[in-house]
Protein backbone atom coordinates (compact mmCIF):
# COMPACT_ATOMS: atom_id res chain seq x y z
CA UNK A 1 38.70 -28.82 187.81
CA UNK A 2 36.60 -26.24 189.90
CA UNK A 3 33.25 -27.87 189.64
CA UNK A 4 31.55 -24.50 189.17
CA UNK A 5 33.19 -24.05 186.00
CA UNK A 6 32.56 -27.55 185.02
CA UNK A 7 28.68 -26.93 185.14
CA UNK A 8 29.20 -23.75 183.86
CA UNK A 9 30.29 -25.37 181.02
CA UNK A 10 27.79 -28.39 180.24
CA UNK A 11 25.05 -25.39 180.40
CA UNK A 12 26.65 -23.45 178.01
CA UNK A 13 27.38 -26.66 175.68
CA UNK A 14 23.52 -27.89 175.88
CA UNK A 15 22.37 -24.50 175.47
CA UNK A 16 24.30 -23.30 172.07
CA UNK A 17 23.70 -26.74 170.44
CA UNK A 18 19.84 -25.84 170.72
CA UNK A 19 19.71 -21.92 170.52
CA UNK A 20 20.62 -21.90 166.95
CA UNK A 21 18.37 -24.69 165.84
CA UNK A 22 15.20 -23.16 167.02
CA UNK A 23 12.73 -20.80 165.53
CA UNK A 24 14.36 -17.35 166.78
CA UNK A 25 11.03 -16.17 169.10
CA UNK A 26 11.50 -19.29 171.16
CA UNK A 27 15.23 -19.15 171.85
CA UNK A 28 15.13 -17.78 174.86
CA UNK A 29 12.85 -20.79 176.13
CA UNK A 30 16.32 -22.74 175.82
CA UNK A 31 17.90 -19.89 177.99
CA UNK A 32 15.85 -20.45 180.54
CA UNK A 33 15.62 -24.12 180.57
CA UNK A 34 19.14 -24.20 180.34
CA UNK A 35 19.41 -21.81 183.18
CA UNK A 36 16.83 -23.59 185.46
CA UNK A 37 18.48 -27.08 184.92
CA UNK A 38 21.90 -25.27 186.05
CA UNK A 39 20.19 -23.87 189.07
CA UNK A 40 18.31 -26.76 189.76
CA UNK A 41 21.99 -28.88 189.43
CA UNK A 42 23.75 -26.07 191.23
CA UNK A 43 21.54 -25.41 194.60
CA UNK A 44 18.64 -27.93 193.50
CA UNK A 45 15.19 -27.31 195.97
CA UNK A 46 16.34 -23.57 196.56
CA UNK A 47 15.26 -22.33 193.02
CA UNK A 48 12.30 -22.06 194.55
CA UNK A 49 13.29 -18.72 196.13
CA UNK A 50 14.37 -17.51 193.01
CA UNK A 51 11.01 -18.24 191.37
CA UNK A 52 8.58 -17.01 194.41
CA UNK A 53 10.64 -13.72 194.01
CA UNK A 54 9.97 -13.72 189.55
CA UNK A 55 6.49 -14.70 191.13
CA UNK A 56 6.45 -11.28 193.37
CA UNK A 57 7.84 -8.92 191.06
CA UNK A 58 6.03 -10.23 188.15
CA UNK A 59 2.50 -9.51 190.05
CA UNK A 60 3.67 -6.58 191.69
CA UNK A 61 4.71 -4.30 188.54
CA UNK A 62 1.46 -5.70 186.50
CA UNK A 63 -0.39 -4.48 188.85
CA UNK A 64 1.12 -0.85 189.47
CA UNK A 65 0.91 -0.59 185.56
CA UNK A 66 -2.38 -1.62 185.33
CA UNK A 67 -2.93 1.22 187.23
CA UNK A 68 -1.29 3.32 185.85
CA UNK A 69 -2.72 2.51 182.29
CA UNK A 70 -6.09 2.82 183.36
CA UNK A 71 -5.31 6.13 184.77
CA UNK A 72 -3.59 7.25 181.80
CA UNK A 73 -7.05 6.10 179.36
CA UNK A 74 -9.38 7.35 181.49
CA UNK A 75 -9.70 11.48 180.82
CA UNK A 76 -12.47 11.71 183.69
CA UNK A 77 -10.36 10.68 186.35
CA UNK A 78 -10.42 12.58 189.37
CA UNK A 79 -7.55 13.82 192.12
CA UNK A 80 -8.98 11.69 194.73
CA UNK A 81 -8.53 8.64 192.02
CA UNK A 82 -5.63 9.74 191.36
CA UNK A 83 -3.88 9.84 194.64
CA UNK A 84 -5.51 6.48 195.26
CA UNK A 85 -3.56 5.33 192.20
CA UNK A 86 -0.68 6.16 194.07
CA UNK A 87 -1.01 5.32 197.46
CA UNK A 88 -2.19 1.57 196.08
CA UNK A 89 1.54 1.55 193.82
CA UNK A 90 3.49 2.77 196.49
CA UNK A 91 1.73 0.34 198.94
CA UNK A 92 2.44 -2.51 196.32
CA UNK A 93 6.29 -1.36 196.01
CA UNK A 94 7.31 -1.26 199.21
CA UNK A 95 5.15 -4.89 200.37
CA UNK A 96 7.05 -6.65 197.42
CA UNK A 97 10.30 -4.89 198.08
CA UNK A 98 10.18 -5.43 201.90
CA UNK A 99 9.03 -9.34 201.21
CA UNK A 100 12.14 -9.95 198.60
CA UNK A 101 14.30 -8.22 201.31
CA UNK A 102 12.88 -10.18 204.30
CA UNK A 103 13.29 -13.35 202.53
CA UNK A 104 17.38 -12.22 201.97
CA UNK A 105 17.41 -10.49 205.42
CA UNK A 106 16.23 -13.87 207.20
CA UNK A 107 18.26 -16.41 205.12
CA UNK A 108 21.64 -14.49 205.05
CA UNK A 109 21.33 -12.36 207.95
CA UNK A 110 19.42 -13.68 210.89
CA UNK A 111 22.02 -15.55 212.80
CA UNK A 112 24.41 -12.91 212.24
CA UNK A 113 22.30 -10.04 213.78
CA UNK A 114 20.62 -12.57 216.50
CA UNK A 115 24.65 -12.66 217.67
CA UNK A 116 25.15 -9.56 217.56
CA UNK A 117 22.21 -8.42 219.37
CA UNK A 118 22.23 -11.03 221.68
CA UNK A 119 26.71 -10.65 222.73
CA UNK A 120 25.63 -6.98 222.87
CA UNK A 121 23.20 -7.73 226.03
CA UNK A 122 25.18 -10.36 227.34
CA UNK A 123 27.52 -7.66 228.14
CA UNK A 124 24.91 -5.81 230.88
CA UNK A 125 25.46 -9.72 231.82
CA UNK A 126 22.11 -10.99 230.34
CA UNK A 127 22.61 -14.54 230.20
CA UNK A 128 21.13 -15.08 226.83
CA UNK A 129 22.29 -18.35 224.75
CA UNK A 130 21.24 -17.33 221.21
CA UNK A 131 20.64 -20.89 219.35
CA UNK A 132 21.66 -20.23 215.42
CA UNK A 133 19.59 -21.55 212.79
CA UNK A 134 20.45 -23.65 210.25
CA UNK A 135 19.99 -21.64 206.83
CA UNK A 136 20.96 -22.11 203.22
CA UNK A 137 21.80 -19.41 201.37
CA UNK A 138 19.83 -20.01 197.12
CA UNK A 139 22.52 -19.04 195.10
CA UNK A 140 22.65 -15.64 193.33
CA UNK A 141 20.07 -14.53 196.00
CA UNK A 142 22.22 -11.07 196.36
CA UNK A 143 22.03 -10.92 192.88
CA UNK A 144 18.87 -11.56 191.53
CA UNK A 145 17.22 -9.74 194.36
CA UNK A 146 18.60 -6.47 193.37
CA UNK A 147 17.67 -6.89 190.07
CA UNK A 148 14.06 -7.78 190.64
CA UNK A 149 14.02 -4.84 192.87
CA UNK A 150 15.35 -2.61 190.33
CA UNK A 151 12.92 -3.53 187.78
CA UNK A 152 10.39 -3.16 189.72
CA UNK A 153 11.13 0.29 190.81
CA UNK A 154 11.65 1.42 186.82
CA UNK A 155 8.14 0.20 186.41
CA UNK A 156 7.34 2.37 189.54
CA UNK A 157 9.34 5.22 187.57
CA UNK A 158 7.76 4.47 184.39
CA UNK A 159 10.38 4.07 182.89
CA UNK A 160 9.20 1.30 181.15
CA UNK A 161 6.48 -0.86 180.87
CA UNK A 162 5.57 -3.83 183.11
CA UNK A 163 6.57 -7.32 181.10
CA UNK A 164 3.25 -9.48 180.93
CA UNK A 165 5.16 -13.01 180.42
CA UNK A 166 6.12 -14.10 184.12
CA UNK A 167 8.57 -16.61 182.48
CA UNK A 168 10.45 -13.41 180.62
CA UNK A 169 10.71 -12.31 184.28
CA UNK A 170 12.31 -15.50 185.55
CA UNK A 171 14.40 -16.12 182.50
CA UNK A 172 15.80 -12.64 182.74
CA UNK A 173 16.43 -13.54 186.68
CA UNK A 174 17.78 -17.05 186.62
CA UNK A 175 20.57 -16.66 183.52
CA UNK A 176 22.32 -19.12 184.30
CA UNK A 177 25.86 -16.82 182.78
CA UNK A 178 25.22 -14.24 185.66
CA UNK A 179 23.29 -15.94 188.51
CA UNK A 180 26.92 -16.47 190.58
CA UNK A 181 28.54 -13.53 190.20
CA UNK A 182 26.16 -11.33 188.33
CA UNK A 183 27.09 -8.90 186.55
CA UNK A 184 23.83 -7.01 188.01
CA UNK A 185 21.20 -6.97 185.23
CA UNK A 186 18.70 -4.29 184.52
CA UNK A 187 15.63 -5.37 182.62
CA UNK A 188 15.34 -2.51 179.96
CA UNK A 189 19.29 -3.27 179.03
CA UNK A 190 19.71 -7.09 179.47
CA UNK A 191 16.68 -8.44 180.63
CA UNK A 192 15.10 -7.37 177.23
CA UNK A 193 18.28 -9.13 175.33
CA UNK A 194 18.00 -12.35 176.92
CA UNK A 195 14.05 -12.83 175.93
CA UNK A 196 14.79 -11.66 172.08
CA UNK A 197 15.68 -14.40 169.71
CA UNK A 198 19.57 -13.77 168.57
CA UNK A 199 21.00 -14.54 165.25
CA UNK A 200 24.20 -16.34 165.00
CA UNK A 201 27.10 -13.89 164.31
CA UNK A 202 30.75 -15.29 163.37
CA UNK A 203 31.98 -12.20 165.02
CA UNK A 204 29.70 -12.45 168.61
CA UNK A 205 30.98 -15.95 168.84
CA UNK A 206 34.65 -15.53 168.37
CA UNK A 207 34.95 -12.27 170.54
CA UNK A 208 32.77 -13.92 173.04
CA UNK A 209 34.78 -17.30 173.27
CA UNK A 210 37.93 -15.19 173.36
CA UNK A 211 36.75 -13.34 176.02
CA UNK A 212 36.15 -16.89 177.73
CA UNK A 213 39.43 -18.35 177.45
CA UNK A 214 40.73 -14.88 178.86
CA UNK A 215 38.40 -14.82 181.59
CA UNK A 216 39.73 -18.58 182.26
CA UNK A 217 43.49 -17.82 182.30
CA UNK A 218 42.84 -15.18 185.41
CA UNK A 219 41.08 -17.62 186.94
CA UNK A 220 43.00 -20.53 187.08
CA UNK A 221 46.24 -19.57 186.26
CA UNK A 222 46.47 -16.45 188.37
CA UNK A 223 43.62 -16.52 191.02
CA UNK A 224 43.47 -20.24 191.81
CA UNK A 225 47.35 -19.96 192.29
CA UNK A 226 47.56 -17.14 194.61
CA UNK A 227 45.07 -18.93 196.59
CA UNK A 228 47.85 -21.12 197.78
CA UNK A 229 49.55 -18.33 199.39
CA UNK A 230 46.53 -16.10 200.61
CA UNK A 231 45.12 -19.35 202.42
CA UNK A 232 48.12 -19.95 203.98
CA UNK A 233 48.76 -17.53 205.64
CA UNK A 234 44.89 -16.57 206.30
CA UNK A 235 44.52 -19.75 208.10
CA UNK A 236 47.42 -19.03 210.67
CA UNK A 237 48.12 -14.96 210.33
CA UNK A 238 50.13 -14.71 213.55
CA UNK A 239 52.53 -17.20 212.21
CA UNK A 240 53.18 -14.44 209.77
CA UNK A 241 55.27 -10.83 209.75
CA UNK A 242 56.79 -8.40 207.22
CA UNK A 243 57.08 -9.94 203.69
CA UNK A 244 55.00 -12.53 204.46
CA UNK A 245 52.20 -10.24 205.67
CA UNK A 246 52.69 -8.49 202.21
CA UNK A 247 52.81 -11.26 200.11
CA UNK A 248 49.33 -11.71 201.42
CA UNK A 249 48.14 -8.08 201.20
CA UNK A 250 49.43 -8.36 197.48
CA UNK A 251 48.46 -11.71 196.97
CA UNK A 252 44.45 -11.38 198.25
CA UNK A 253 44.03 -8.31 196.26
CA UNK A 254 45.26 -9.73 193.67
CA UNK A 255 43.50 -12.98 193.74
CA UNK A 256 40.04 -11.16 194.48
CA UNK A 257 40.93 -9.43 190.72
CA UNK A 258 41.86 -11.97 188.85
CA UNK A 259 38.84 -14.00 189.96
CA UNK A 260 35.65 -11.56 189.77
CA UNK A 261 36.94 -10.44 186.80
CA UNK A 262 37.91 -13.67 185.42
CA UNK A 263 34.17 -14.85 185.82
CA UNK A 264 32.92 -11.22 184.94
CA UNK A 265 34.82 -12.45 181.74
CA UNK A 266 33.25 -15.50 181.71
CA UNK A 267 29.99 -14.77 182.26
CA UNK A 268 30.08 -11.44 179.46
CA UNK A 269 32.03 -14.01 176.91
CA UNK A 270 29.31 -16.60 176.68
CA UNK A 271 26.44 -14.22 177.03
CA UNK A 272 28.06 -12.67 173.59
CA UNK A 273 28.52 -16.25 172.00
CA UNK A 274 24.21 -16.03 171.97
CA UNK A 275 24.42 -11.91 171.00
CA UNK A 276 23.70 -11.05 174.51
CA UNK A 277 25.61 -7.67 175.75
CA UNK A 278 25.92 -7.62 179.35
CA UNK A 279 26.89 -4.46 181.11
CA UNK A 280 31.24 -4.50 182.24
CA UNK A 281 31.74 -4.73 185.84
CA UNK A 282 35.30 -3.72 185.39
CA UNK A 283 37.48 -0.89 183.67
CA UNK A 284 40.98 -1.43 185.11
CA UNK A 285 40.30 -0.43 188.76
CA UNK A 286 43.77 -0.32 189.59
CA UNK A 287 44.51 2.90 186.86
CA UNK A 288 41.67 4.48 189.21
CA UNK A 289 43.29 8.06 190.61
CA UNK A 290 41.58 7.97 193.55
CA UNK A 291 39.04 5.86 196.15
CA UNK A 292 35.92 7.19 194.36
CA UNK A 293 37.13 6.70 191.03
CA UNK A 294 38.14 2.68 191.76
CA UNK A 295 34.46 2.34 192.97
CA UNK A 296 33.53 3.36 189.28
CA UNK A 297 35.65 1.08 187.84
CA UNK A 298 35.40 -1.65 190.22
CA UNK A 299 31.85 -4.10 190.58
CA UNK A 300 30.63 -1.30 188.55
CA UNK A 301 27.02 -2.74 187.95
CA UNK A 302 26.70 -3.03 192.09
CA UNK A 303 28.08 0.76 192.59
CA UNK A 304 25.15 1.78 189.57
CA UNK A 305 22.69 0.14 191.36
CA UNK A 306 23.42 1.78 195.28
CA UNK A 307 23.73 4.85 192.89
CA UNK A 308 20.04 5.02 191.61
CA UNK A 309 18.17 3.02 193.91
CA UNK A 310 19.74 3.78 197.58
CA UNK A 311 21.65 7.01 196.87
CA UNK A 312 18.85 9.21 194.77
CA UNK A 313 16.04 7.71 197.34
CA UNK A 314 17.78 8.66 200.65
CA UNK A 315 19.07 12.46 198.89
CA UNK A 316 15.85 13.40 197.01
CA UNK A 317 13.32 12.31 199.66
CA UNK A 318 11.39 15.21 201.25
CA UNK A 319 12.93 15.00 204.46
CA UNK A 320 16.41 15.18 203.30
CA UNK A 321 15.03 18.42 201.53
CA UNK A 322 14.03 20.10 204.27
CA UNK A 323 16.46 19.19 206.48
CA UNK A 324 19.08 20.23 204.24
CA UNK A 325 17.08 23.50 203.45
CA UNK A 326 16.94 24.51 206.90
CA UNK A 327 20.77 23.38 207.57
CA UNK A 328 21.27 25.93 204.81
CA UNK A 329 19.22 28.73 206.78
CA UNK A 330 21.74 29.04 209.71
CA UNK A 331 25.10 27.75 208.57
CA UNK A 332 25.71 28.36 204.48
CA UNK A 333 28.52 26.74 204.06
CA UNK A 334 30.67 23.97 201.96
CA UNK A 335 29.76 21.29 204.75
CA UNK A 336 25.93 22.26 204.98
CA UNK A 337 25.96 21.87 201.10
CA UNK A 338 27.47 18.64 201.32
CA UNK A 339 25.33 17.22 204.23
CA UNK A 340 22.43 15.44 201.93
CA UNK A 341 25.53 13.45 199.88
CA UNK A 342 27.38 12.71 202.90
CA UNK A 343 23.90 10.99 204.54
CA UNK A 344 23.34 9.75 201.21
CA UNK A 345 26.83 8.00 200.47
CA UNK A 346 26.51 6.79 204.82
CA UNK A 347 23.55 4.58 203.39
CA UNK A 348 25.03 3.23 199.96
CA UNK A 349 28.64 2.21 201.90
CA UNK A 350 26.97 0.97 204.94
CA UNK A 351 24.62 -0.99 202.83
CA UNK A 352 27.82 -2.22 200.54
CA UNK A 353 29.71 -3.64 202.58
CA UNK A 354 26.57 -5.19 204.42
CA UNK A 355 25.33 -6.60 201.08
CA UNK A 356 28.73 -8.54 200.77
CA UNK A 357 28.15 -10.77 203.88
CA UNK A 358 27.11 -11.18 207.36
CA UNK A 359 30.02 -10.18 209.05
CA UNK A 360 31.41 -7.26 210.71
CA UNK A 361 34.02 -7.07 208.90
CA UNK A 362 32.60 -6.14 205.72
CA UNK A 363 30.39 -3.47 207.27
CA UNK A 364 33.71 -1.93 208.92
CA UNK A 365 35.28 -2.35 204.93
CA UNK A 366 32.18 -0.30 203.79
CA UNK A 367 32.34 2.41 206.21
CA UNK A 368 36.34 3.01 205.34
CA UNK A 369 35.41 3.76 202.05
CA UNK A 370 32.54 6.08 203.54
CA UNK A 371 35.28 7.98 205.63
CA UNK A 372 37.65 8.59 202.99
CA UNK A 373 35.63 9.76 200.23
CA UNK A 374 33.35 11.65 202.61
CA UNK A 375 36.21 13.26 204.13
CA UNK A 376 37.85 14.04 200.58
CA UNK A 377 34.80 15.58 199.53
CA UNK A 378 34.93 17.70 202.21
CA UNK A 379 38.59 18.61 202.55
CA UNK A 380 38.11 19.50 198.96
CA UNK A 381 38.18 23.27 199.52
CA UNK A 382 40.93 23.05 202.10
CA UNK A 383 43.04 21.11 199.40
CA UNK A 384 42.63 23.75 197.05
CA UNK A 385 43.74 26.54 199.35
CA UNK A 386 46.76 24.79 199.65
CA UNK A 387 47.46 23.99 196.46
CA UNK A 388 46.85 28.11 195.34
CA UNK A 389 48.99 29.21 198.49
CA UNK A 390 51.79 27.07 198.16
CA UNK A 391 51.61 27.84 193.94
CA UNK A 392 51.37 23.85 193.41
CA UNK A 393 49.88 22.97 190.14
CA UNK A 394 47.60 19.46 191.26
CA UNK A 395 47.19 18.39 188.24
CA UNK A 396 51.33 18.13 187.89
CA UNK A 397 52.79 14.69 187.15
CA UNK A 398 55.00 14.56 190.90
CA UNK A 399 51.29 14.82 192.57
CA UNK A 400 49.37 12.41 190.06
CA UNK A 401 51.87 9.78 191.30
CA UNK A 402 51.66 10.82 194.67
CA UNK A 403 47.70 10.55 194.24
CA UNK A 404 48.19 6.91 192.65
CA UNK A 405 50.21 5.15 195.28
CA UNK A 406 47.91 6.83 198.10
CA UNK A 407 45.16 5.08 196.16
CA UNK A 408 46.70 1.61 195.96
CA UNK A 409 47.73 2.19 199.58
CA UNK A 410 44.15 2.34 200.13
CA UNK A 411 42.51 -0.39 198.22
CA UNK A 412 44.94 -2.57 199.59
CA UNK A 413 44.07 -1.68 203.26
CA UNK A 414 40.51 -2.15 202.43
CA UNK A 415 41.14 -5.61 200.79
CA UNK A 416 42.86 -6.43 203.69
CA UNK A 417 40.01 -5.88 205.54
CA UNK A 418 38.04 -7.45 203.12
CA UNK A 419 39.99 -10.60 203.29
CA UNK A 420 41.56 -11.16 206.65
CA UNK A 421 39.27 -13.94 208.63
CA UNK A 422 38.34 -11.67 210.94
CA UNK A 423 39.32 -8.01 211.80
CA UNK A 424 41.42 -8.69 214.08
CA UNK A 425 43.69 -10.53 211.58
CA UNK A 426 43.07 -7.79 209.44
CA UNK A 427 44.67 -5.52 212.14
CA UNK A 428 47.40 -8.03 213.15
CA UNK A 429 48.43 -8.44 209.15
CA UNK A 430 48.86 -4.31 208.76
CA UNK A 431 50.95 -3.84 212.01
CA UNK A 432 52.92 -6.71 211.18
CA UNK A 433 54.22 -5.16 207.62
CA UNK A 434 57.22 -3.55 209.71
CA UNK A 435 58.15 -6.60 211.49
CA UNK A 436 61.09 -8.81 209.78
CA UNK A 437 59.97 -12.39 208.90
CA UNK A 438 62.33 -15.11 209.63
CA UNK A 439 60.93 -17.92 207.51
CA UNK A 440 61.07 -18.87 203.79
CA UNK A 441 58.82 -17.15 201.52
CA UNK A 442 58.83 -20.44 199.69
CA UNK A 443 56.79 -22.21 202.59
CA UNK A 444 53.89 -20.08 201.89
CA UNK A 445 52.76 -22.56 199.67
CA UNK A 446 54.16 -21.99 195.94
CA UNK A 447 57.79 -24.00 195.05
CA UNK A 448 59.64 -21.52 192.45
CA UNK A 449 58.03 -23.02 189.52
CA UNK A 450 54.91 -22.30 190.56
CA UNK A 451 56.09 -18.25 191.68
CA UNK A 452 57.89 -17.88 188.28
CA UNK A 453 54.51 -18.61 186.78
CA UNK A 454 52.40 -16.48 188.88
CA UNK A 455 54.41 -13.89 188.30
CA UNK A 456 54.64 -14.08 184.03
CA UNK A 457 50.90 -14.14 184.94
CA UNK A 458 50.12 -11.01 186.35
CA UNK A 459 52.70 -9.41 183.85
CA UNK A 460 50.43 -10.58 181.23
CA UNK A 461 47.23 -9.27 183.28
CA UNK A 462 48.83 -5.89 183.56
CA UNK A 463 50.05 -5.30 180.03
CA UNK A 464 46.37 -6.58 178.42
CA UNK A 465 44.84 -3.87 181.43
CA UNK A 466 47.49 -1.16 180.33
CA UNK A 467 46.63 -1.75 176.53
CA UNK A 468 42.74 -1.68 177.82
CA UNK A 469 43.33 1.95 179.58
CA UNK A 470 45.49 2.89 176.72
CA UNK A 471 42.07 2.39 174.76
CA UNK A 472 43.80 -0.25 172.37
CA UNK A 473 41.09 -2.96 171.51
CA UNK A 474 43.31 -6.36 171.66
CA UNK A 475 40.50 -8.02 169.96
CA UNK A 476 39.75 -5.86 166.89
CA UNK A 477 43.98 -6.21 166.56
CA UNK A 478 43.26 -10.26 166.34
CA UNK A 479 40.28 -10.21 164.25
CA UNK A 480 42.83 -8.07 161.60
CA UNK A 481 45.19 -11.16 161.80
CA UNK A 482 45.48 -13.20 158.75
CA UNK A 483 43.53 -17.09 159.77
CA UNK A 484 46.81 -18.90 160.67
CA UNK A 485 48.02 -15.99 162.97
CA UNK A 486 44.89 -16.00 164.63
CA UNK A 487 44.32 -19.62 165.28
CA UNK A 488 47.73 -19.93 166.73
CA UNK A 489 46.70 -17.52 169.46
CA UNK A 490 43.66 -19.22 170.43
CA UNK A 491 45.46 -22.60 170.52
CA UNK A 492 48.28 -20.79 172.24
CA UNK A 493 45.80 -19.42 174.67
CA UNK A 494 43.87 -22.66 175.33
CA UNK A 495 47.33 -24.86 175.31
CA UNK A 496 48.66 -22.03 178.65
CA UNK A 497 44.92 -22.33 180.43
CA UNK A 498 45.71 -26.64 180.16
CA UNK A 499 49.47 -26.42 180.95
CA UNK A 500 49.82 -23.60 183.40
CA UNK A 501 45.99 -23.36 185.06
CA UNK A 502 46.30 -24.80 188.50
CA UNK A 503 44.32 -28.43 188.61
CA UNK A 504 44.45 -30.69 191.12
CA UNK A 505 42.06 -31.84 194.41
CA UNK A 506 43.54 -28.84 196.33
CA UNK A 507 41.91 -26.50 193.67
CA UNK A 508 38.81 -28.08 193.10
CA UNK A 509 37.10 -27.08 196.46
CA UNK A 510 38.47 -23.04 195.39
CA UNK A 511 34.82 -21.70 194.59
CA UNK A 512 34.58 -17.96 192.73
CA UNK A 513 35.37 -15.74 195.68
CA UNK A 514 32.05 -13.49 194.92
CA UNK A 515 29.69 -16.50 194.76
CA UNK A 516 28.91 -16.43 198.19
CA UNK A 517 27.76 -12.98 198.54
């Protein structure tokens, strides 16, 4: 059994037999003990980042709303004080944001760039030796960094008001249901939940173990499975051609699916077993009718987050104002009023596909999704001209489907990208879609059995995500079961997880595919 899982599991076990049993203000002391011994289990020594960054934050917004406060009681106060007030919180934001981002720049980034920069010179023949360093990577550092950032900013905003208990802070960091994979957690929506004291609710824990065993039958019945192929042919892509090079196009984008949001399952399920509602990271991404639109549905609390902290910052900052205002001035046009999103939506993708590791290829992934939805947004006019001249309707059913398969067409490009080694396998897999392949589609790892369960799998996964879109609450549908109807579909559910899940030594090493970024 994936050992991630397995500890997954023992924290959730040791946690719910105390959280009930306690006086409600204190239960989310277990949460975080629970979630510290996981961490501690997990990546032992390195929890230590996640605390000096609680530590940071913690200090950091107390301060700015000291200030504030004081300003706010004191009637006398002066511009001067003031603009003091403000030059000491912005000096305090930035210092604590640049020393969260230094310590996640330097531990996931600095061999990467120190290659990079030093290949780049070696090519005016230099005859530099860069000497890599040997880092560890805390786990959830992508994660909980952006959310300590993000609080700390909505203090900035005043949004809301600074918490005064550090250990609130690093409980609301460290849960130990979100720390691998997030879902990214804001403090005013979750953080808040996860320091209140929950009741037990028949309904919270039956939805939220549901949600559980769902979350575990796209895991290791789907995702685990395709792994088989995808790593096969990964490891040795010019081996590969035609339906072979699909079958891993398919069978990574697939994979990637089923596991984020089989942990994004996971993680929401036993977060509602203690009355916790995280935020949903996924609404059917693959319905999407277009790139943008799958970037709302898809990692949805990441996308938020570029969204109000990256996107707002780079398009409502003065200088973006007046360089768009005097843009304006000579050339008034659809491009010119574009210009401040375009720059904008440059920072969020290049930053996206940065954030997801330190590689180039994920930076080139990011900046395909910058060209196409920069480039629909400003074909946009064009598009309609075309559609009035040639007397097309676009919102017609022919061009919906048209609009769907380009879509799909381009997630699974990106994925490709996304999931290829390197890019040049990524290249080599898409050119080789046209050439025939000679070998047996059974050597790529899965015996018939095994494909004739994959593929009952994924029919599953796309009738529950058709119902989903359809707006057809599966659960609600269960709870209206009489008892004996509904207990045979949890002990049908748990019986397929045992029976079909893929176990074995070759599947325990598979680790959630997002837990390393």
């Amino acid at each position: 059994m994936n050992t991630v899982l397995l500890y997954i599991g023992v924290a959730f076990l040791v946690a719910f037999a105390l959280y009930y049993i306690i006086p409600l203000k204190f239960r989310w002391i277990v949460l975080l003990c629970v979630s510290l011994g996981f961490y501690v289990a997990m990546d032992s020594y390195l929890l230590v980042f996640a605390v000096v960054t609680a530590i940071g934050v913690y200090l950091s917004a107390l301060g700015i709303q000291r200030r504030n406060d004081k300003a706010a009681s004191n009637a006398e106060i002066t511009d001067a004080e003031k603009k003091k007030i403000k030059r000491l919180n912005k000096a305090s934001i930035i210092i604590t944001i640049l020393f969260n981002l230094g310590i996640l720049a330097f531990l996931k980034y600095f061999n990467f760039f120190g290659e990079s920069i030093f290949s780049f010179l070696n090519l005016f023949h230099a005859g530099l030796k860069f000497r890599a360093l040997k880092l560890f990577l805390p786990l959830g550092i992508s994660f909980y960094t952006l959310s300590a950032i993000g609080y700390l900013v909505d203090v900035h905003r005043k949004k809301y008001a600074a918490e005064k208990n550090p250990f609130k802070i690093l409980a609301f960091l460290t849960f130990f249901a979100s720390i691998i994979e997030g879902p990214i957690l804001r403090y005013d929506q979750d953080g808040k939940q996860i320091v209140e004291g929950h009741r037990f609710e028949y309904k919270n824990f039956t939805h939220g173990a549901q949600r559980v065993l769902w979350g575990l039958f796209k895991k290791v019945v789907i995702a685990d499975r395709a792994f088989l192929i995808v790593n096969t042919i990964a490891s040795a892509p010019t081996e590969y051609s035609g339906a072979a090079s699909l079958f891993f196009i398919l069978g990574y984008t697939l994979q990637l699916y089923a596991d984020f949001s089989g942990f994004m399952d996971i993680a929401l399920g036993i977060a509602e077993m203690f009355g916790i509602k995280l935020p949903e990271n996924f609404r059917q991404p693959f319905f999407a009718k277009g790139p943008q639109e799958f970037w709302q549905r898809w990692h949805i609390t990441l996308g938020t987050w570029f969204k109000e902290y990256i996107f707002y910052t780079v398009a409502l900052t003065n200088g973006m104002k007046k360089f768009s205002k005097a843009v304006k001035k000579k050339h008034k046009n659809h491009f010119t009023k574009t210009l401040p999103t375009i720059v904008a939506l440059f920072c969020v993708w290049f930053c996206n596909g940065l954030w997801h590791g330190p590689e180039w290829k994920y930076i080139v992934y990011g900046l395909y999704y910058f060209v196409i939805i920069a480039a629909g947004m400003l074909m946009e006019p064009v598009f309609k001209k075309m559609w009035q001249k040639m007397k097309i309707n676009p919102d017609s059913v022919y061009l919906r489907i048209m609009r769907h398969i380009r879509t799909l067409i381009i997630i699974f490009v990106g994925e490709t990208i996304f999931g290829a080694n390197t890019l040049g396998d990524a290249i080599y897999i898409l050119g080789s879609l046209f050439t025939p392949y000679k070998g047996s589609l059974l050597g790529l790892g899965l015996d018939w059995t095994e494909v004739v369960v994959l593929v009952l799998a994924v029919v599953v996964l796309i009738v529950v995500d058709t119902l989903k879109e359809k707006k057809i609450n599966i659960r609600d549908g269960i709870d209206k079961l009489v008892l004996p109807a509904r207990w045979l579909i949890y002990l049908a559910g748990i019986a397929i997880v045992l029976i079909f899940g893929a176990y074995g030594d070759i599947y325990a090493t598979v680790p959630f595919m997002y837990g390393g970024f």
